[in-house]
Protein backbone atom coordinates (compact mmCIF):
# COMPACT_ATOMS: atom_id res chain seq x y z
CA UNK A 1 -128.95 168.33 109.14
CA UNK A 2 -128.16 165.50 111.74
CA UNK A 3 -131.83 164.35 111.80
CA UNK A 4 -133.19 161.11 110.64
CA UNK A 5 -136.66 159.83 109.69
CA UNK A 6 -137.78 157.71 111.96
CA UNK A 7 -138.92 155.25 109.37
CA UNK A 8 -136.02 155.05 107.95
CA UNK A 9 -133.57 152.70 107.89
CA UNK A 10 -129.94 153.25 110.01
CA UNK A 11 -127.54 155.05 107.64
CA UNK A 12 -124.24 153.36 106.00
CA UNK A 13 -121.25 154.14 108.24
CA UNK A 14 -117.49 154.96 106.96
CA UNK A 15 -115.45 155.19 110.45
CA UNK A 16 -111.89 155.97 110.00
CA UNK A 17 -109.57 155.19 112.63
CA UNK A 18 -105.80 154.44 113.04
CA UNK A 19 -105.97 152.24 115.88
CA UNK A 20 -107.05 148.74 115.61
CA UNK A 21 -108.81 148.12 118.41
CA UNK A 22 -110.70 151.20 118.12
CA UNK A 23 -111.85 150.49 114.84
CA UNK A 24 -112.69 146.85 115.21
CA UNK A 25 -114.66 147.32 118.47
CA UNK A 26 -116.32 150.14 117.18
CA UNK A 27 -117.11 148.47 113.88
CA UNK A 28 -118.37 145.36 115.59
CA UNK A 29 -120.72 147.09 118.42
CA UNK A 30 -122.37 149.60 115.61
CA UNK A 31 -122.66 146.77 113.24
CA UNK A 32 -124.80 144.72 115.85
CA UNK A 33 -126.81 147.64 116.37
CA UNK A 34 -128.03 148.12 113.05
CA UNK A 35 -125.68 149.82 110.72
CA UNK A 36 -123.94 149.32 107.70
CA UNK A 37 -120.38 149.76 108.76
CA UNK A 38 -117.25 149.86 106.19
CA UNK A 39 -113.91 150.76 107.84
CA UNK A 40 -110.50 152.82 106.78
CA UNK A 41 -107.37 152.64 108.64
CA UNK A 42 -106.26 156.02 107.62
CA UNK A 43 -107.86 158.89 105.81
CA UNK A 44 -105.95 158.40 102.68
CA UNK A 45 -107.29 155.07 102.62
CA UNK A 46 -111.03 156.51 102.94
CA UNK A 47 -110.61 158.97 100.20
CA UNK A 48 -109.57 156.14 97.78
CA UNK A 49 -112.44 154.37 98.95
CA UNK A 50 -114.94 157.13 98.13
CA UNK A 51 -113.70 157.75 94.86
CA UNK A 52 -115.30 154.04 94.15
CA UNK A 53 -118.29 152.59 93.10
CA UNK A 54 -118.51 150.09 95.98
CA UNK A 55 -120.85 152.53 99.09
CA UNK A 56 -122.42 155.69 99.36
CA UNK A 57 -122.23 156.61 102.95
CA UNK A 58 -124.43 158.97 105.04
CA UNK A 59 -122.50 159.35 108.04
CA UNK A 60 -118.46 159.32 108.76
CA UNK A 61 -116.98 158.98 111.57
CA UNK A 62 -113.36 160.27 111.79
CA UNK A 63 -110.47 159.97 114.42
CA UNK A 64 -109.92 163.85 115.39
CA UNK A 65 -106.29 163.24 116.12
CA UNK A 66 -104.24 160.16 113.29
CA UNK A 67 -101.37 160.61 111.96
CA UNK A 68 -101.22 161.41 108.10
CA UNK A 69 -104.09 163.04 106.13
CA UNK A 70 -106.23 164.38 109.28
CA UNK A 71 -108.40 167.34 111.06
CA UNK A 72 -109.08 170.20 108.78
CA UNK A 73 -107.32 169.06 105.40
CA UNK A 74 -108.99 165.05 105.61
CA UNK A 75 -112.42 167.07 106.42
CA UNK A 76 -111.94 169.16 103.43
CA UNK A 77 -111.52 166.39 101.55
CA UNK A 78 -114.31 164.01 102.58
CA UNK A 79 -116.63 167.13 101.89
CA UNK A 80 -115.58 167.45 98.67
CA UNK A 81 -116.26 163.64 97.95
CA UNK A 82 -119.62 163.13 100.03
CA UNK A 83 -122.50 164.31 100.63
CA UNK A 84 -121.93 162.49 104.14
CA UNK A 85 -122.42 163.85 107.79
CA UNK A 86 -118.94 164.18 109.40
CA UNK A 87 -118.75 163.46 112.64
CA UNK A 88 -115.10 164.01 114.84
CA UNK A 89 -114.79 160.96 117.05
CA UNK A 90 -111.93 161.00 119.86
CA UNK A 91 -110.98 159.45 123.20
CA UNK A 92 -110.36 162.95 124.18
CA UNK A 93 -111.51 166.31 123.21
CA UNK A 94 -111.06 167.19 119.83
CA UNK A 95 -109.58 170.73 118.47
CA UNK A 96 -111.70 173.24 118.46
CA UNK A 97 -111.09 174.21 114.79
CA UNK A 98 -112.43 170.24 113.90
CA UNK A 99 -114.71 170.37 116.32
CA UNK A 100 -116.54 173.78 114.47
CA UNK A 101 -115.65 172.27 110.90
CA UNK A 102 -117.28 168.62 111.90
CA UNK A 103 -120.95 168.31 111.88
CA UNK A 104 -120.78 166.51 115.56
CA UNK A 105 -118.62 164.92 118.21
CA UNK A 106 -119.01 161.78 120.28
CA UNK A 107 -116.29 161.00 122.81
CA UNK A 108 -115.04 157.38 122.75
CA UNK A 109 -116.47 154.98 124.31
CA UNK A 110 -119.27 155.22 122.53
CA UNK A 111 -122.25 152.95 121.32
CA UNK A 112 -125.06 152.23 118.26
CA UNK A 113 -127.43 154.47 121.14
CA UNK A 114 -125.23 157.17 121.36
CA UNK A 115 -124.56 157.36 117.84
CA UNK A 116 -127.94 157.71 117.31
CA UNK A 117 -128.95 160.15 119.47
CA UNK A 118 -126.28 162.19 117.81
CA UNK A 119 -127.68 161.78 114.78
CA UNK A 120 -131.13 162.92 115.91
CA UNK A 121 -129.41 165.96 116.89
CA UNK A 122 -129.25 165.33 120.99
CA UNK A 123 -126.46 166.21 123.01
CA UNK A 124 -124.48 162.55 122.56
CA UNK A 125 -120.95 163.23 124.53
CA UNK A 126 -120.04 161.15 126.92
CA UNK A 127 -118.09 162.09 129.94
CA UNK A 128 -114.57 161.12 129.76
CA UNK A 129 -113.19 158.28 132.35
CA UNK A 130 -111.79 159.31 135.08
CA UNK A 131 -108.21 159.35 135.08
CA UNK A 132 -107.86 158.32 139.23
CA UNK A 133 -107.48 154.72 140.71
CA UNK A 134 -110.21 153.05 142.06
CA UNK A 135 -109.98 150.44 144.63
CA UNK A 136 -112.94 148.65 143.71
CA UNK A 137 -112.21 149.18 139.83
CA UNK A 138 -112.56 146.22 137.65
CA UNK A 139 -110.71 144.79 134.91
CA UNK A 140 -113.79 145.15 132.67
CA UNK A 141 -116.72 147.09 132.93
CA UNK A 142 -119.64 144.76 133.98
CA UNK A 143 -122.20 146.70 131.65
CA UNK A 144 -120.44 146.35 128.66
CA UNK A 145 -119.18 142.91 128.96
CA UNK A 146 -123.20 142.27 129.15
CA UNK A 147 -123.99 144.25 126.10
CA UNK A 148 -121.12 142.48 123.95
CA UNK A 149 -122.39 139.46 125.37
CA UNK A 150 -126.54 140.33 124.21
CA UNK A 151 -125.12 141.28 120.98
CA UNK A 152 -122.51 138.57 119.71
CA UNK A 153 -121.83 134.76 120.05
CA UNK A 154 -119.32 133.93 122.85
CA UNK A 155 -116.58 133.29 120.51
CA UNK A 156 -116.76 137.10 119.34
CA UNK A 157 -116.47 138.49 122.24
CA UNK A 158 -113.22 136.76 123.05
CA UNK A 159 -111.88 137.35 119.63
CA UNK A 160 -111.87 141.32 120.93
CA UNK A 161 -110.42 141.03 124.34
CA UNK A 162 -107.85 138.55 122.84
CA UNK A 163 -107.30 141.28 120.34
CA UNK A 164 -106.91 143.86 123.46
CA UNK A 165 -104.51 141.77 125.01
CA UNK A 166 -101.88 141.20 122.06
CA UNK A 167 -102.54 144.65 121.38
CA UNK A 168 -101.69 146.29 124.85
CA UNK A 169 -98.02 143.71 124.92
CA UNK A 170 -97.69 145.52 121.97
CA UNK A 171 -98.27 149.07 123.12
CA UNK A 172 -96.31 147.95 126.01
CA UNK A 173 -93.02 147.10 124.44
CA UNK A 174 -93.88 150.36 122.54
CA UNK A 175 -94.01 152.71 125.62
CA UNK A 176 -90.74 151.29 126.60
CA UNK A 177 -89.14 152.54 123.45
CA UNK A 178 -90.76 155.83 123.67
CA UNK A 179 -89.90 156.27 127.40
CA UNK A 180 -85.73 155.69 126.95
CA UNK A 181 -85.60 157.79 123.84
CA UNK A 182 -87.84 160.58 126.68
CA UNK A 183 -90.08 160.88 123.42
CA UNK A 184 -92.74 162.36 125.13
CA UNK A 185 -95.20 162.80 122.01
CA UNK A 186 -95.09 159.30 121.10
CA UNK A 187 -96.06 158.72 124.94
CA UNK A 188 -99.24 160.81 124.51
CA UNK A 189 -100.05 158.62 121.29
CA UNK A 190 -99.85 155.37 122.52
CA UNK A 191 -101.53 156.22 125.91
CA UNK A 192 -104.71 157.95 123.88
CA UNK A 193 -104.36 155.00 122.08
CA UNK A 194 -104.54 152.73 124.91
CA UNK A 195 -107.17 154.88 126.50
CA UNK A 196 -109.37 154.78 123.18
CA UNK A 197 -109.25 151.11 122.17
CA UNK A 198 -109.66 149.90 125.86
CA UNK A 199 -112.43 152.61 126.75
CA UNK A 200 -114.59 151.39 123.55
CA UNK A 201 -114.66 147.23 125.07
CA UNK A 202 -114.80 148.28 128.41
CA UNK A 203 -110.94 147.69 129.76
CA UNK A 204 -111.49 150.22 132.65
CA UNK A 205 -108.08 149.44 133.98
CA UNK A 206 -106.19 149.80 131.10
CA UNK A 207 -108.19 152.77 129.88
CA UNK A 208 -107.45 154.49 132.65
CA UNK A 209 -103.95 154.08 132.87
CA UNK A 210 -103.71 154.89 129.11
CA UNK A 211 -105.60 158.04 129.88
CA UNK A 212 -102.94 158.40 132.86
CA UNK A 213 -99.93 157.96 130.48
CA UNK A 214 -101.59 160.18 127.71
CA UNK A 215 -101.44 162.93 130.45
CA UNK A 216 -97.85 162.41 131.23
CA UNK A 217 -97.03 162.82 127.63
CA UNK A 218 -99.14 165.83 126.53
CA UNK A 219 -97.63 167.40 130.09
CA UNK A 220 -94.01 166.49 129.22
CA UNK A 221 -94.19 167.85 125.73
CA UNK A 222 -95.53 171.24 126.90
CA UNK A 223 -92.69 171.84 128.82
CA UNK A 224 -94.14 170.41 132.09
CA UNK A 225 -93.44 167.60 134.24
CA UNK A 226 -90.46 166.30 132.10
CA UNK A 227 -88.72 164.78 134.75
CA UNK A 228 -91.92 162.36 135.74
CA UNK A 229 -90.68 160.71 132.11
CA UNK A 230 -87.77 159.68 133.97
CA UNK A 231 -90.48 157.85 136.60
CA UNK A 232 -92.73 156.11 134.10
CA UNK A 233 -91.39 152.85 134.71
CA UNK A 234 -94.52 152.42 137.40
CA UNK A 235 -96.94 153.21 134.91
CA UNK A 236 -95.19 150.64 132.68
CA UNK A 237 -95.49 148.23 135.07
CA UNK A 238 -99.07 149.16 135.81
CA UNK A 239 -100.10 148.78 132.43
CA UNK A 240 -98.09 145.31 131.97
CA UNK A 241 -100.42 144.14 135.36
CA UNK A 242 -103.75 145.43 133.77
CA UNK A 243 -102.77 143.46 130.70
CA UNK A 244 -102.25 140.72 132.66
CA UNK A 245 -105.38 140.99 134.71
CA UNK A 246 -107.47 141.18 131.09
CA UNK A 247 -105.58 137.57 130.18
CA UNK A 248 -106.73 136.07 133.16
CA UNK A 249 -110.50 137.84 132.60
CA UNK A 250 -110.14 136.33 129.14
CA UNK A 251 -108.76 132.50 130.40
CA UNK A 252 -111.64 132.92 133.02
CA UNK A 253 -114.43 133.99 131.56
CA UNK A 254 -113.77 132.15 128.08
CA UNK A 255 -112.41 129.13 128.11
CA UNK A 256 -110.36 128.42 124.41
């Protein structure tokens, strides 16, 4: 059952994720809402963790699509470990067989609110950005540049978007690789990725475009659209001038 007491306290978190960002933003904005977060890069990772004495936790949250020990098999696993409520977390829809396995889903971004509205066993999805330009977009989401803001000092806040930033040059140089070698299933990684980490601080322009590039790779790989690989050199360049918009967000808005 996904229902709390409401006198009790906010349950000890486990959140598994692959991606940096992800994890760190995620870890950080649930942590200043109340919970008790501990964090695993992988799932093998979280298993060895479990077999410890260190935490009990009540709730995990996993990344429906890592690489390694994932889906089905990692939920198998954490069942047989914890008593713990699963829930599949993803910056896009997760498979249906994790999704019927899982105990919930919440689609990145996502915050301490909707997390607990899951857990008191309300519908908690989010709607997924959309993918389309915006002329008026910004380079970060006014609403939760304010909530990071309420809920850290000034110097944390930086610390993430300066973590976005060296990330995305990173994931960048990455796509480049992945785009001359027509790899189209790396593509889809990085840009859901991209789309995840970014989403979860608020990077709507870089979110979008990794939601944009995730597209291009799930399309290519299915046998459709291969040839807009050969074009991706404008979403490359796209992405590098989003990254460069967040610098000058960061250089603007806080000052080293």
């Amino acid at each position: 059952m996904l229902g709390l007491s409401p006198n009790r306290q906010l349950p000890t978190v486990l959140l598994i994720d692959d991606d940096m960002v992800s994890r760190e933003v995620m870890a950080t904005v649930l942590t200043m809402g109340g919970y008790e977060m501990h964090t695993a890069a992988d799932g093998a990772t979280a298993l060895e963790m479990l077999a410890g004495p260190a935490f009990t936790p009540e709730v995990i949250l996993m990344d429906a699509q890592m690489p390694g020990l994932s889906g089905l098999r990692l939920i198998a696993e954490l069942r047989a470990r914890s008593q713990a409520t699963v829930i599949a977390i993803s910056g896009s829809g997760a498979p249906d067989e994790v999704s019927a396995a899982a105990d919930g889903f919440l689609l990145k971004p996502f915050g301490s609110a909707e997390l607990g509205k899951l857990l008191d066993g309300r519908n908690a999805q989010t709607a997924p950005a959309d993918p389309e330009p915006n002329p008026d977009e910004p380079v970060v989401s006014a609403e939760t540049l304010a909530q990071l803001r309420a809920m850290m000092p000034e110097a944390g806040v930086r610390q993430i978007y300066a973590a976005i930033v060296a990330d995305l040059a990173k994931r960048v140089a990455a796509l480049h690789v992945a785009a001359a070698k027509g790899d189209a299933d790396e593509i889809r990684s990085i840009g859901h990725a991209i789309k995840g980490g970014c989403g979860m601080a608020g990077a709507v322009q870089a979110a979008r475009l990794g939601a944009r590039i995730e597209a291009l790779g799930t399309a290519a790989a299915a046998g459709r659209g291969g040839d807009d690989l050969d074009n991706s050199a404008r979403l490359l360049n796209d992405l590098r001038n989003a990254a460069d918009n967040l610098r000058r967000m960061l250089e603007a808005e806080f000052p080293a």
